[in-house]
N, C-alpha and C. Protein backbone atom coordinates (compact mmCIF):
# COMPACT_ATOMS: atom_id res chain seq x y z
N UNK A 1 83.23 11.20 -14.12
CA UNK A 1 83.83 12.09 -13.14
C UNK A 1 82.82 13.14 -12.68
N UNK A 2 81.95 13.29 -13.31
CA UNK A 2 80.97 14.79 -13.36
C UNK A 2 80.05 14.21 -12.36
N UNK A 3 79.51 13.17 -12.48
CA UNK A 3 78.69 12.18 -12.02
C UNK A 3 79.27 12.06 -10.18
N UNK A 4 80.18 11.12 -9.87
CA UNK A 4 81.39 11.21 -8.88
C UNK A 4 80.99 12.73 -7.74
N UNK A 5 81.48 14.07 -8.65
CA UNK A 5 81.60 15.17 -8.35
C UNK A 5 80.41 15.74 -7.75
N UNK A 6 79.58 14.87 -8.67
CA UNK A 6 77.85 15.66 -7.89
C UNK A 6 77.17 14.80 -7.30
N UNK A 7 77.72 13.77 -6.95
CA UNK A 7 77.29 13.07 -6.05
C UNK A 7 77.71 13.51 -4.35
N UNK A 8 79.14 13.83 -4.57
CA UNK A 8 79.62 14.43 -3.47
C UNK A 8 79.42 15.39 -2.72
N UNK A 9 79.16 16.18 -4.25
CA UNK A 9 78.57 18.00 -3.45
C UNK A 9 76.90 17.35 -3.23
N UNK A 10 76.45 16.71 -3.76
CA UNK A 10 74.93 16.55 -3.27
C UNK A 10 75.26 15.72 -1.78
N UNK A 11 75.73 14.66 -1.56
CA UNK A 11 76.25 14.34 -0.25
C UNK A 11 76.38 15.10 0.65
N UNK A 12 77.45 16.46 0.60
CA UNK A 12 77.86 16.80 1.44
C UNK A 12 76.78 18.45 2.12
N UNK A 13 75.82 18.95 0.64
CA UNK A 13 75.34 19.58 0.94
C UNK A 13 74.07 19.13 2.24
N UNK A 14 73.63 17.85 1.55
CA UNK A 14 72.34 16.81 2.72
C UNK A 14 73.07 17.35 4.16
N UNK A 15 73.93 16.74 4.38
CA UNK A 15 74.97 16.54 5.67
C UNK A 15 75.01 18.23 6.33
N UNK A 16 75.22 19.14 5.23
CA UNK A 16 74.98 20.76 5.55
C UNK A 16 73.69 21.11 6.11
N UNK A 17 72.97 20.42 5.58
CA UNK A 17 71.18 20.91 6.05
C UNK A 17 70.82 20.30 7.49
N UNK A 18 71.74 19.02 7.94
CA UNK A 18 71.05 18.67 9.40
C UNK A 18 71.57 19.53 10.12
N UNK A 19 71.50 19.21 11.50
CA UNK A 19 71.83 20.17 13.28
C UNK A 19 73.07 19.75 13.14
N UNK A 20 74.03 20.49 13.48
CA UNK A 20 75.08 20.58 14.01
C UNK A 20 75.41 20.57 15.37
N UNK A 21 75.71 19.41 15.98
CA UNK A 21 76.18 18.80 16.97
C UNK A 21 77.83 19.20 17.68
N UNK A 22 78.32 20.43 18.23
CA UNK A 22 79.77 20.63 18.16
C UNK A 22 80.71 19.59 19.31
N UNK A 23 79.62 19.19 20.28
CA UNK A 23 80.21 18.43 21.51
C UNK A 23 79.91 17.83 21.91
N UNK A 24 79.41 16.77 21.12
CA UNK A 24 79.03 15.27 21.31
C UNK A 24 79.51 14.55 20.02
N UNK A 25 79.40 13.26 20.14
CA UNK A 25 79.36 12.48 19.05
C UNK A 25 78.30 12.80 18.00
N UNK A 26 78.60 12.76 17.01
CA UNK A 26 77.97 13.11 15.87
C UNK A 26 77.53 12.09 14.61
N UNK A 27 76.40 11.45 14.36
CA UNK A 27 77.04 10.31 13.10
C UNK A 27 77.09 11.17 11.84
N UNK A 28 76.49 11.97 11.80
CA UNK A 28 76.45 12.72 10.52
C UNK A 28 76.82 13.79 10.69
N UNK A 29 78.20 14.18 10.23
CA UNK A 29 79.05 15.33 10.56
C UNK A 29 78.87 16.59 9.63
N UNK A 30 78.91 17.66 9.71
CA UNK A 30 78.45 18.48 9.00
C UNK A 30 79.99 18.97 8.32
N UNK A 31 79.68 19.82 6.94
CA UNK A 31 80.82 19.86 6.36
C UNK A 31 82.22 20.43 7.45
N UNK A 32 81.74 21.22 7.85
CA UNK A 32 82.65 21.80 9.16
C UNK A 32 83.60 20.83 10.03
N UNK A 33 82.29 20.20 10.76
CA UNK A 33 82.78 19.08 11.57
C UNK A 33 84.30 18.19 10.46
N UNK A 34 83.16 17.91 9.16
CA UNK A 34 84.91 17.15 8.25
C UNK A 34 85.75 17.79 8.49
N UNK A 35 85.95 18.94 8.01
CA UNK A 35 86.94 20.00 8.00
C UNK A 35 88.14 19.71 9.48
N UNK A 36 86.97 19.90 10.35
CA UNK A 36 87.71 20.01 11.49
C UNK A 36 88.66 18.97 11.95
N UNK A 37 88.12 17.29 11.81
CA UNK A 37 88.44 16.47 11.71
C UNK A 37 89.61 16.33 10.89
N UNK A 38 89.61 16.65 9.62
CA UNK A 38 91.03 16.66 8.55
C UNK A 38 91.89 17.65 8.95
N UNK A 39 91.46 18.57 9.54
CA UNK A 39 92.76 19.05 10.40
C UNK A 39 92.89 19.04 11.72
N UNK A 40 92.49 18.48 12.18
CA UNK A 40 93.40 17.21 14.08
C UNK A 40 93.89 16.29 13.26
N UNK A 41 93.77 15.83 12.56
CA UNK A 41 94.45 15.19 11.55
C UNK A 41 95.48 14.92 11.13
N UNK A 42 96.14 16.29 10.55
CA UNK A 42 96.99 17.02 9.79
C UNK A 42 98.05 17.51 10.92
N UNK A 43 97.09 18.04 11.90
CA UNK A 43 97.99 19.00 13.03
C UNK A 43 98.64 18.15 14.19
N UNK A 44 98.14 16.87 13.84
CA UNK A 44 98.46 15.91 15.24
C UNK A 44 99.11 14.48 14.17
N UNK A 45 99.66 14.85 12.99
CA UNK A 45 100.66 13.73 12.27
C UNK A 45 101.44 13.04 12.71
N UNK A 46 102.32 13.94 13.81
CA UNK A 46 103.47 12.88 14.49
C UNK A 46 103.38 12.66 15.72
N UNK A 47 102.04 12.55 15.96
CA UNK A 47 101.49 11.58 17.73
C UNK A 47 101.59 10.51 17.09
N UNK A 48 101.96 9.07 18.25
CA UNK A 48 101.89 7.91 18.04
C UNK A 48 100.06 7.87 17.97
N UNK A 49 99.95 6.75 17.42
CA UNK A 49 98.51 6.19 17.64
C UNK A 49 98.08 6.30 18.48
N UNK A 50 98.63 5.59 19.89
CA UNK A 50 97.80 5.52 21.15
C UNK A 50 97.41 7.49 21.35
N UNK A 51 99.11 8.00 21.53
CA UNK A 51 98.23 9.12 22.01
C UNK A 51 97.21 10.06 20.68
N UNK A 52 97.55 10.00 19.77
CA UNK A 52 96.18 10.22 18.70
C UNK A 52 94.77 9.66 18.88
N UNK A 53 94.80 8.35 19.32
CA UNK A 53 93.14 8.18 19.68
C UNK A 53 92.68 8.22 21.05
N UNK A 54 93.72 9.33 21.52
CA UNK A 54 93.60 9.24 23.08
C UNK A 54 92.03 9.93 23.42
N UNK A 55 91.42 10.77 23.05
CA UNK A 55 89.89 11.45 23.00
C UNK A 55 88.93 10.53 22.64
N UNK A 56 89.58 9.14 21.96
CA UNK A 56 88.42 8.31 22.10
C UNK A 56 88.56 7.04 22.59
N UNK A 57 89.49 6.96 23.36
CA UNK A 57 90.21 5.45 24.16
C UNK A 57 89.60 5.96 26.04
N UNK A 58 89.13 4.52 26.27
CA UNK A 58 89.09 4.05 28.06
C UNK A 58 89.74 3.22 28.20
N UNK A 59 90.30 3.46 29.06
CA UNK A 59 92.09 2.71 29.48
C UNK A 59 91.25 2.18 30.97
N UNK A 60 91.17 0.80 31.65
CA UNK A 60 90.85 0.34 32.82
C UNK A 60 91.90 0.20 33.47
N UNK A 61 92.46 -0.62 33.95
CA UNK A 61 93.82 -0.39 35.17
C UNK A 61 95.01 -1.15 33.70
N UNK A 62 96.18 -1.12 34.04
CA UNK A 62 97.47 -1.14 33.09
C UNK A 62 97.27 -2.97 32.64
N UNK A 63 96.88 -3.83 33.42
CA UNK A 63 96.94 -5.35 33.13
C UNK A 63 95.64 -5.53 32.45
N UNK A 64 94.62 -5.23 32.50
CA UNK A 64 92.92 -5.10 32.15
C UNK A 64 92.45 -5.08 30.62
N UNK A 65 93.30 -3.80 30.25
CA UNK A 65 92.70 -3.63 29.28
C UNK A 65 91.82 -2.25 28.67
N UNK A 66 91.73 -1.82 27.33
CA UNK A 66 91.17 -0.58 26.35
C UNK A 66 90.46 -1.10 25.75
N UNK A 67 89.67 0.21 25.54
CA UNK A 67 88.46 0.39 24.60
C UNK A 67 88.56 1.17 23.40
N UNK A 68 88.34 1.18 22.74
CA UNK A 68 88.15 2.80 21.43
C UNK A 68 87.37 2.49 20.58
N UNK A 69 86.71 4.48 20.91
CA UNK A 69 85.50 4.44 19.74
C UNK A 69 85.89 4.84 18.90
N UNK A 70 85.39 3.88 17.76
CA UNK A 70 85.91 4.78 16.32
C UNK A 70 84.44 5.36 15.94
N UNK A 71 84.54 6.63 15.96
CA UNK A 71 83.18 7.35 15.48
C UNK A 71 83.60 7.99 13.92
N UNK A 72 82.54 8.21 13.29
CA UNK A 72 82.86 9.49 11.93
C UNK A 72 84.03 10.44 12.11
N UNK A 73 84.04 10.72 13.28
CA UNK A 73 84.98 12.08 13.56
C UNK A 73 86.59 12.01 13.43
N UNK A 74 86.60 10.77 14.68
CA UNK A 74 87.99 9.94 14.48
C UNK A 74 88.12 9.61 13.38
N UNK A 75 87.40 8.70 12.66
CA UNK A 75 87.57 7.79 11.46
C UNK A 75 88.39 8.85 10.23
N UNK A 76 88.02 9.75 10.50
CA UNK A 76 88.40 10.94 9.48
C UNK A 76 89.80 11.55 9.57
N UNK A 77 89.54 11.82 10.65
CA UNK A 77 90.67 12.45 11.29
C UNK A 77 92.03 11.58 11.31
N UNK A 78 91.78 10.17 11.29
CA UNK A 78 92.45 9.60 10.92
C UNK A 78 92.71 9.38 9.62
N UNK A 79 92.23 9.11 9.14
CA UNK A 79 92.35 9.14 7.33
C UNK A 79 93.16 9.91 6.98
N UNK A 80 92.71 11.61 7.48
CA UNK A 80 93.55 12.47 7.38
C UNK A 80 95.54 12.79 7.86
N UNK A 81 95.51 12.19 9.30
CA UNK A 81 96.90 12.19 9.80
C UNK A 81 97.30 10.58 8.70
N UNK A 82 96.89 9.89 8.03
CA UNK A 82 97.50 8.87 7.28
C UNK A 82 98.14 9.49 6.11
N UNK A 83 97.04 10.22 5.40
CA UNK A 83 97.66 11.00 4.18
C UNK A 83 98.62 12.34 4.30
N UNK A 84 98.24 12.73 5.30
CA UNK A 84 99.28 13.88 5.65
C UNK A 84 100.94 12.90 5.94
N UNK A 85 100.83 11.81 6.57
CA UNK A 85 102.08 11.44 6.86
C UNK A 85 102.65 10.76 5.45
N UNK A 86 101.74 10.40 4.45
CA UNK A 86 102.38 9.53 3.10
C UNK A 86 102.19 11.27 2.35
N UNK A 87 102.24 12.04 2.76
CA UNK A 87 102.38 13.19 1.64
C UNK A 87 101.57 13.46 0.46
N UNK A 88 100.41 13.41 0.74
CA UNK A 88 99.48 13.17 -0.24
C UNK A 88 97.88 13.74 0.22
N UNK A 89 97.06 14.41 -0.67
CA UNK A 89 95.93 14.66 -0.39
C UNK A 89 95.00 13.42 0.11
N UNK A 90 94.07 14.37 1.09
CA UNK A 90 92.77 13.16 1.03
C UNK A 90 91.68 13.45 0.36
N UNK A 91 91.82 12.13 -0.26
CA UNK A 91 90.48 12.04 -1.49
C UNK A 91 88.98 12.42 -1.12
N UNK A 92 88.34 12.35 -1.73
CA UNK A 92 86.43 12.54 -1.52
C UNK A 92 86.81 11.16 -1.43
N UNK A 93 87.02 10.54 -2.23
CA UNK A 93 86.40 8.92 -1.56
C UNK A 93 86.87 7.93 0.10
N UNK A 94 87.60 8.61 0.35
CA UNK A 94 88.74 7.96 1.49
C UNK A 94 87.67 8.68 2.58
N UNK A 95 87.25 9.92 2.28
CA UNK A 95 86.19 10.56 3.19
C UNK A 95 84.64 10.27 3.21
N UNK A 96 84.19 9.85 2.21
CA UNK A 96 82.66 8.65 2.07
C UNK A 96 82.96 7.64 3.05
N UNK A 97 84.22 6.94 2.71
CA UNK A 97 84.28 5.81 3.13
C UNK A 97 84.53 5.76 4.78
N UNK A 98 84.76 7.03 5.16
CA UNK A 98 85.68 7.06 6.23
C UNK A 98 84.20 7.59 7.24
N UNK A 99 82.79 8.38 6.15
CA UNK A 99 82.06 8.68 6.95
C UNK A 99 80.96 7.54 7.35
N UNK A 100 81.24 6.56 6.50
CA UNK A 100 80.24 4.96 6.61
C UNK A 100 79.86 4.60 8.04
N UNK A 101 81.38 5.08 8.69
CA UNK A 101 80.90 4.75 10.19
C UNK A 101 79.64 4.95 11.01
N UNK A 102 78.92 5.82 10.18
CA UNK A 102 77.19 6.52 10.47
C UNK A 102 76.66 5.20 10.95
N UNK A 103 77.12 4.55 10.29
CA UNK A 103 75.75 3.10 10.57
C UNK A 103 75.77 2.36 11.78
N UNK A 104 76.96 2.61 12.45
CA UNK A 104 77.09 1.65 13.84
C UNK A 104 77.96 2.46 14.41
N UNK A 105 78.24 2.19 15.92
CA UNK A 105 78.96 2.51 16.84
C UNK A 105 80.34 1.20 16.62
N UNK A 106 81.50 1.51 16.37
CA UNK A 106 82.29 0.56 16.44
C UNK A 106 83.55 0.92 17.84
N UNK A 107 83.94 -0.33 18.46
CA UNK A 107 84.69 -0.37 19.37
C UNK A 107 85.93 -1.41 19.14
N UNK A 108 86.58 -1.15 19.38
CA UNK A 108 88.13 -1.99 19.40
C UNK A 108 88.51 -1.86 20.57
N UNK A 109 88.11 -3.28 20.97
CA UNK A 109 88.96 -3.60 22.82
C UNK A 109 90.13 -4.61 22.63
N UNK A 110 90.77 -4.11 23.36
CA UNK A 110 91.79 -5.03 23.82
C UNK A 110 91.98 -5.55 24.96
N UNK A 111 92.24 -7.02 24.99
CA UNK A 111 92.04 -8.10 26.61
C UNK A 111 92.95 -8.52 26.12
N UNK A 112 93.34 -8.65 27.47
CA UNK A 112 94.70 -9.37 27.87
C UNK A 112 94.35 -10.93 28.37
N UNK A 113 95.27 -11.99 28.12
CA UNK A 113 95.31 -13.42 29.07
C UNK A 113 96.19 -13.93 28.27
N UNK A 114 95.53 -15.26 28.71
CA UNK A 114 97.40 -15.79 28.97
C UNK A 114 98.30 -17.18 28.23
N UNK A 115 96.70 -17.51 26.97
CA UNK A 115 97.39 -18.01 26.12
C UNK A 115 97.09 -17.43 25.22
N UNK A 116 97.80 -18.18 23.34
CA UNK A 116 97.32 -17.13 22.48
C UNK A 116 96.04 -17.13 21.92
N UNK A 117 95.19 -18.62 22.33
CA UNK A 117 93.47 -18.31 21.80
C UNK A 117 92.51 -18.06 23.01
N UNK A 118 93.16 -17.07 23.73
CA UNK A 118 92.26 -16.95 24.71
C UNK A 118 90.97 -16.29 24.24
N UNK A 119 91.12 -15.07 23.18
CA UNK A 119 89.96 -14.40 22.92
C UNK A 119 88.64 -14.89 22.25
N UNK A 120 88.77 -16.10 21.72
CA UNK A 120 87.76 -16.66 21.43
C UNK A 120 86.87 -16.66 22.30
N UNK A 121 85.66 -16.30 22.15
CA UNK A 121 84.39 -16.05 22.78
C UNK A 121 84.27 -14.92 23.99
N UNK A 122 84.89 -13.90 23.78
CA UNK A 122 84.69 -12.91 23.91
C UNK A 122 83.22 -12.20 24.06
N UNK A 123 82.58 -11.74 24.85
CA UNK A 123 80.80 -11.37 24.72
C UNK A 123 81.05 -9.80 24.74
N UNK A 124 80.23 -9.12 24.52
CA UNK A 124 79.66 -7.86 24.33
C UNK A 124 78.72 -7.08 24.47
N UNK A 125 78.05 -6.22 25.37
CA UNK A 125 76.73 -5.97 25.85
C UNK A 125 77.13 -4.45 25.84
N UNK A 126 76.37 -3.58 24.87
CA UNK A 126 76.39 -1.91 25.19
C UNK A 126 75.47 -1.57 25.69
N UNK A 127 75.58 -0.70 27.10
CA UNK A 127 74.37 -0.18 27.27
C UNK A 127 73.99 1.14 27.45
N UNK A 128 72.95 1.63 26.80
CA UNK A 128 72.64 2.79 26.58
C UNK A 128 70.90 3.29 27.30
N UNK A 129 71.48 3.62 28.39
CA UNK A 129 69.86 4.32 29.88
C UNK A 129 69.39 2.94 30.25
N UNK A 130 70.65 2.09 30.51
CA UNK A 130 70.29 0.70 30.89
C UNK A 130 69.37 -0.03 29.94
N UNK A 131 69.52 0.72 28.69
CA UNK A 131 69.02 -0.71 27.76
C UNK A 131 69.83 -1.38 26.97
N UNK A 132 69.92 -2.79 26.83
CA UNK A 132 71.21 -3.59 26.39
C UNK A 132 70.74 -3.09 24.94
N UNK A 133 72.05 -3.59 23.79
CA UNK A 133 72.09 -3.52 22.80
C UNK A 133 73.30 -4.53 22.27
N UNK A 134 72.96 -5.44 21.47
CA UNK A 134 73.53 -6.32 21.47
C UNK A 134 74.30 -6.12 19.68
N UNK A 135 75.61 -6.62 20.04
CA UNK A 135 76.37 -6.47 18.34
C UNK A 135 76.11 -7.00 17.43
N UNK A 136 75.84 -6.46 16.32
CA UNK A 136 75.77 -6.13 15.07
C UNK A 136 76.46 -7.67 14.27
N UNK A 137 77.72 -7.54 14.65
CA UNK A 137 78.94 -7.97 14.42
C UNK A 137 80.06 -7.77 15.27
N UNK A 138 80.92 -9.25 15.59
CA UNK A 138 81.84 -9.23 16.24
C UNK A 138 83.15 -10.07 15.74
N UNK A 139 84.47 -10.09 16.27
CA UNK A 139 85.54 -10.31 15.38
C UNK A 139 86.69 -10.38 16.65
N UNK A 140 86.60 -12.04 16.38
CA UNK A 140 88.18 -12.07 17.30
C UNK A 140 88.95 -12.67 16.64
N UNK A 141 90.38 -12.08 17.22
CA UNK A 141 91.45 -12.87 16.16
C UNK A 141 91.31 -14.50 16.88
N UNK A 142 92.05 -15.29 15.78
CA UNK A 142 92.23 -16.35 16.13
C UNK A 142 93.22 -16.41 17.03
N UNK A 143 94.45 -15.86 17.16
CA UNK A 143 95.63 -15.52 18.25
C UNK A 143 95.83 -14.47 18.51
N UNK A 144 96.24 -14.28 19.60
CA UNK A 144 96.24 -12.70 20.52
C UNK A 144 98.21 -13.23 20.12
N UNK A 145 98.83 -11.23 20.19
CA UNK A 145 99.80 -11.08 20.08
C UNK A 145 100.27 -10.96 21.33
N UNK A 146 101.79 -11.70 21.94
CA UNK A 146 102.82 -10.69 23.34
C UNK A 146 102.26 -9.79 23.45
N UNK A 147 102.27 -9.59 25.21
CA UNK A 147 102.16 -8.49 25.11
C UNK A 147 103.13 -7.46 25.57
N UNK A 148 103.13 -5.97 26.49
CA UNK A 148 104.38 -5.49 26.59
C UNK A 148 104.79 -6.08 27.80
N UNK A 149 104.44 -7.40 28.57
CA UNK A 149 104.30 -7.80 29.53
C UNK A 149 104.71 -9.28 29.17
N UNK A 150 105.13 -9.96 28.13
CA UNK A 150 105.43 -10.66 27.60
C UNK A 150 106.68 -11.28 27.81
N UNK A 151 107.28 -12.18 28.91
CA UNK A 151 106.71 -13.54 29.06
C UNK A 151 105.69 -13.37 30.52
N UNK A 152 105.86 -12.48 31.48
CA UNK A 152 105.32 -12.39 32.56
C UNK A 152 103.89 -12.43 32.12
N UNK A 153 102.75 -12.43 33.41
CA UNK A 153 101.43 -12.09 33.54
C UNK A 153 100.92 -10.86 33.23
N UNK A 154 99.93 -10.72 32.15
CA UNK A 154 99.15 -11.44 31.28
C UNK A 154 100.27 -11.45 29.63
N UNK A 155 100.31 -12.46 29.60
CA UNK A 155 101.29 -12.54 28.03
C UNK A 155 101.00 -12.10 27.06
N UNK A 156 99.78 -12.33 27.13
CA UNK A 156 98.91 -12.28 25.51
C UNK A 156 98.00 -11.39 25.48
N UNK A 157 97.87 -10.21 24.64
CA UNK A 157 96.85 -9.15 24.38
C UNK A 157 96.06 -9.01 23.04
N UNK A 158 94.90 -9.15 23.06
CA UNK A 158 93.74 -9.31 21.41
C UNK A 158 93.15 -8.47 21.48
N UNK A 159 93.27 -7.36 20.15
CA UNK A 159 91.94 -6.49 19.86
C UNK A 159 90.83 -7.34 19.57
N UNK A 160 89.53 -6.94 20.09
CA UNK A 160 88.24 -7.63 19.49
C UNK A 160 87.72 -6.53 18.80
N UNK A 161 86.84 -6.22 18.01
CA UNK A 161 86.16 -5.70 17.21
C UNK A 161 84.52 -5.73 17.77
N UNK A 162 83.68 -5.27 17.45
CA UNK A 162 82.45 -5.36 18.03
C UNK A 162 82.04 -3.62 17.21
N UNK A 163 80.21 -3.97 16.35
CA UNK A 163 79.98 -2.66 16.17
C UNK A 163 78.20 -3.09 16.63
N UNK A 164 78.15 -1.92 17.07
CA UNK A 164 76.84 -1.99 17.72
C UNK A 164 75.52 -0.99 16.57
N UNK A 165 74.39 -1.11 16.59
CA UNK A 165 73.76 -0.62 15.15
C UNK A 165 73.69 0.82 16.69
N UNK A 166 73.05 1.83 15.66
CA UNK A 166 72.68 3.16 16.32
C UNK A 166 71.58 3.43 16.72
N UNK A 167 70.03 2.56 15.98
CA UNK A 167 68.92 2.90 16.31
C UNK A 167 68.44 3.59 17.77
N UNK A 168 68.77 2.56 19.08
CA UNK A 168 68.63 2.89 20.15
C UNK A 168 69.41 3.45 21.04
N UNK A 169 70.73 4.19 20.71
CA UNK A 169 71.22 4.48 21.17
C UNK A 169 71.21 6.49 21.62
N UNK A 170 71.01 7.09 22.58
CA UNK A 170 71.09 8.06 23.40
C UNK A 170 72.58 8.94 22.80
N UNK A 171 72.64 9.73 21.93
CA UNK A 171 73.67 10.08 21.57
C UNK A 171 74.54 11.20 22.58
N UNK A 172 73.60 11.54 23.31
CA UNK A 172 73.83 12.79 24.53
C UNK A 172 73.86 11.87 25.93
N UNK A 173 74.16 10.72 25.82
CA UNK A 173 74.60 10.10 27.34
C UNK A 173 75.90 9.24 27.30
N UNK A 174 75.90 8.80 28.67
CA UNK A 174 76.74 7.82 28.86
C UNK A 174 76.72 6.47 28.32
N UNK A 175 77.48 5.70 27.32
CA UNK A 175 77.11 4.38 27.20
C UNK A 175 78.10 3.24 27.67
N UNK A 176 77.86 2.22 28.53
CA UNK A 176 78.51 1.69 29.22
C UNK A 176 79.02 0.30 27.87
N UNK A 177 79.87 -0.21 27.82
CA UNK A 177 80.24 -1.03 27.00
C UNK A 177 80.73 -2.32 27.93
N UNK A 178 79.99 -3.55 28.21
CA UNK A 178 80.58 -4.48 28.77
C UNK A 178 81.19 -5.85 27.95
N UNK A 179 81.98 -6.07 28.41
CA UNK A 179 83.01 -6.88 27.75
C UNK A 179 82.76 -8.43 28.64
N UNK A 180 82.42 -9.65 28.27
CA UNK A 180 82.76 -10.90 29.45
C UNK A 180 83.54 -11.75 28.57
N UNK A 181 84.28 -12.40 29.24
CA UNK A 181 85.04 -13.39 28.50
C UNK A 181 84.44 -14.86 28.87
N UNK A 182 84.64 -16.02 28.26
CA UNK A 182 84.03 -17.29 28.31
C UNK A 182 83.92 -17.79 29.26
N UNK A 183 85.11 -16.88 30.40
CA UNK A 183 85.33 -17.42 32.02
C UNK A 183 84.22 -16.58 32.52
N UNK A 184 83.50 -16.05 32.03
CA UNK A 184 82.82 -14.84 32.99
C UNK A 184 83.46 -13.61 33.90
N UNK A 185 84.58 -13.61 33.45
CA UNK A 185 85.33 -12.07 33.49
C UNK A 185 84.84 -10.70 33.13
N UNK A 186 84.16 -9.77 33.87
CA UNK A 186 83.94 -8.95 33.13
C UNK A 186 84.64 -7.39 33.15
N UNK A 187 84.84 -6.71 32.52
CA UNK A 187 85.53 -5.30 31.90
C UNK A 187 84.00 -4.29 31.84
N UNK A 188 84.18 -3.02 32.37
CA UNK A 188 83.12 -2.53 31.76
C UNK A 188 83.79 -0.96 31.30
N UNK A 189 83.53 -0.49 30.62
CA UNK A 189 84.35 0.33 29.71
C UNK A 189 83.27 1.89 29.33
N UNK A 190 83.25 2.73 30.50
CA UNK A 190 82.47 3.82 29.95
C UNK A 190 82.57 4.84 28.99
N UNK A 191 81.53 5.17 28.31
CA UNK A 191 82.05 6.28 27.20
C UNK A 191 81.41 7.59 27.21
N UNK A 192 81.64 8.91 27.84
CA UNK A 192 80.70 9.87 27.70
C UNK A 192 80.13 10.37 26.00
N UNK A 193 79.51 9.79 25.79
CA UNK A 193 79.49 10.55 24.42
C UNK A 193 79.21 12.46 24.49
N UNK A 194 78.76 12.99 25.46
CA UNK A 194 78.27 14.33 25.04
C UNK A 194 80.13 15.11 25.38
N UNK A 195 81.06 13.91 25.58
CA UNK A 195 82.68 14.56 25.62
C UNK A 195 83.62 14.24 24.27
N UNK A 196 82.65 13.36 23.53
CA UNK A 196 83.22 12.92 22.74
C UNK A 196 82.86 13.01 21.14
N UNK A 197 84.41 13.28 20.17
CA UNK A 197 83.61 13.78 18.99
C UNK A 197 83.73 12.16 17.99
């Protein structure tokens, strides 16, 4: 446990010593930034999801299709409105785990069509000062669920998954996230990061 304990405060002190970033995306959040995060958290318990990750969702027209970034900030902040709603503290470990997100940019889109394996082969291109960056890792379900449009056009809606690494990425710009589907459909999904925590 002693071990555990000083691993954490040595963790969290590192994380104290970098720049503090208040209005942009951040991968390495400073103890504050946690703080802050565990309470939007706490203070925003009984928003539905959608409007809870509304600061980090791009919504394209209503049939099209969303984006969301899950950054450190969210990731937390969520953690936090989870345990606040089961009545229960959040752990140091639920918050390591929750700050892992450091290592990549992750996105959860959702496309719509119109059977249920449409999402298979799904493509992904982020770009950051027009330089591509290609995923890490990507993840489609095998079947897309109804959607709220369900039996009409488009029926079927699939989160994809996609995390992009951070090396090259411009943390103080715009990064464009393009989406094509196997038909050559494409979605393009902007993200200000210097609006986003």
């Amino acid at each position: 446990m002693f071990k555990k304990t000083t691993l954490v405060l040595a963790f969290l002190a590192i994380i104290s010593l970098m720049g503090e970033t208040a209005y942009c995306v951040s991968l390495n959040l400073t103890p504050n930034q946690i703080n802050e995060a565990i309470e939007y958290g706490k203070k925003n318990k009984r928003l539905s999801p959608t409007n809870f990750a509304a600061p980090w969702v791009v919504h394209l027209d209503e049939k099209s299709g969303w984006a969301t970034l899950w950054t450190p900030y969210h990731n937390v902040a969520f953690k936090a409105k989870k345990a606040t709603v089961e009545r229960r503290e959040l752990s140091e470990g639920e918050i390591l785990r929750a700050l892992h997100y450091k290592e990549s940019l992750t996105f959860v889109v959702s496309v719509f069509g119109e059977y249920m394996e449409f999402a298979k082969g799904y493509n992904a291109i982020l770009y950051s000062e027009d330089k591509p960056i290609y995923p890490m890792y990507s993840y489609f379900p095998d079947y897309a669920e109804p959607s709220s449009f369900y039996p009409e056009e488009p029926a079927y809606v699939a989160g994809c998954v996609y995390k992009f690494p951070v090396e090259n990425i411009n943390q103080n710009s715009t990064l464009k996230l393009l989406i094509t589907s196997p038909e050559g459909k494409e979605l393009e999904f902007p993200f200000d990061l210097v609006k986003i925590k």
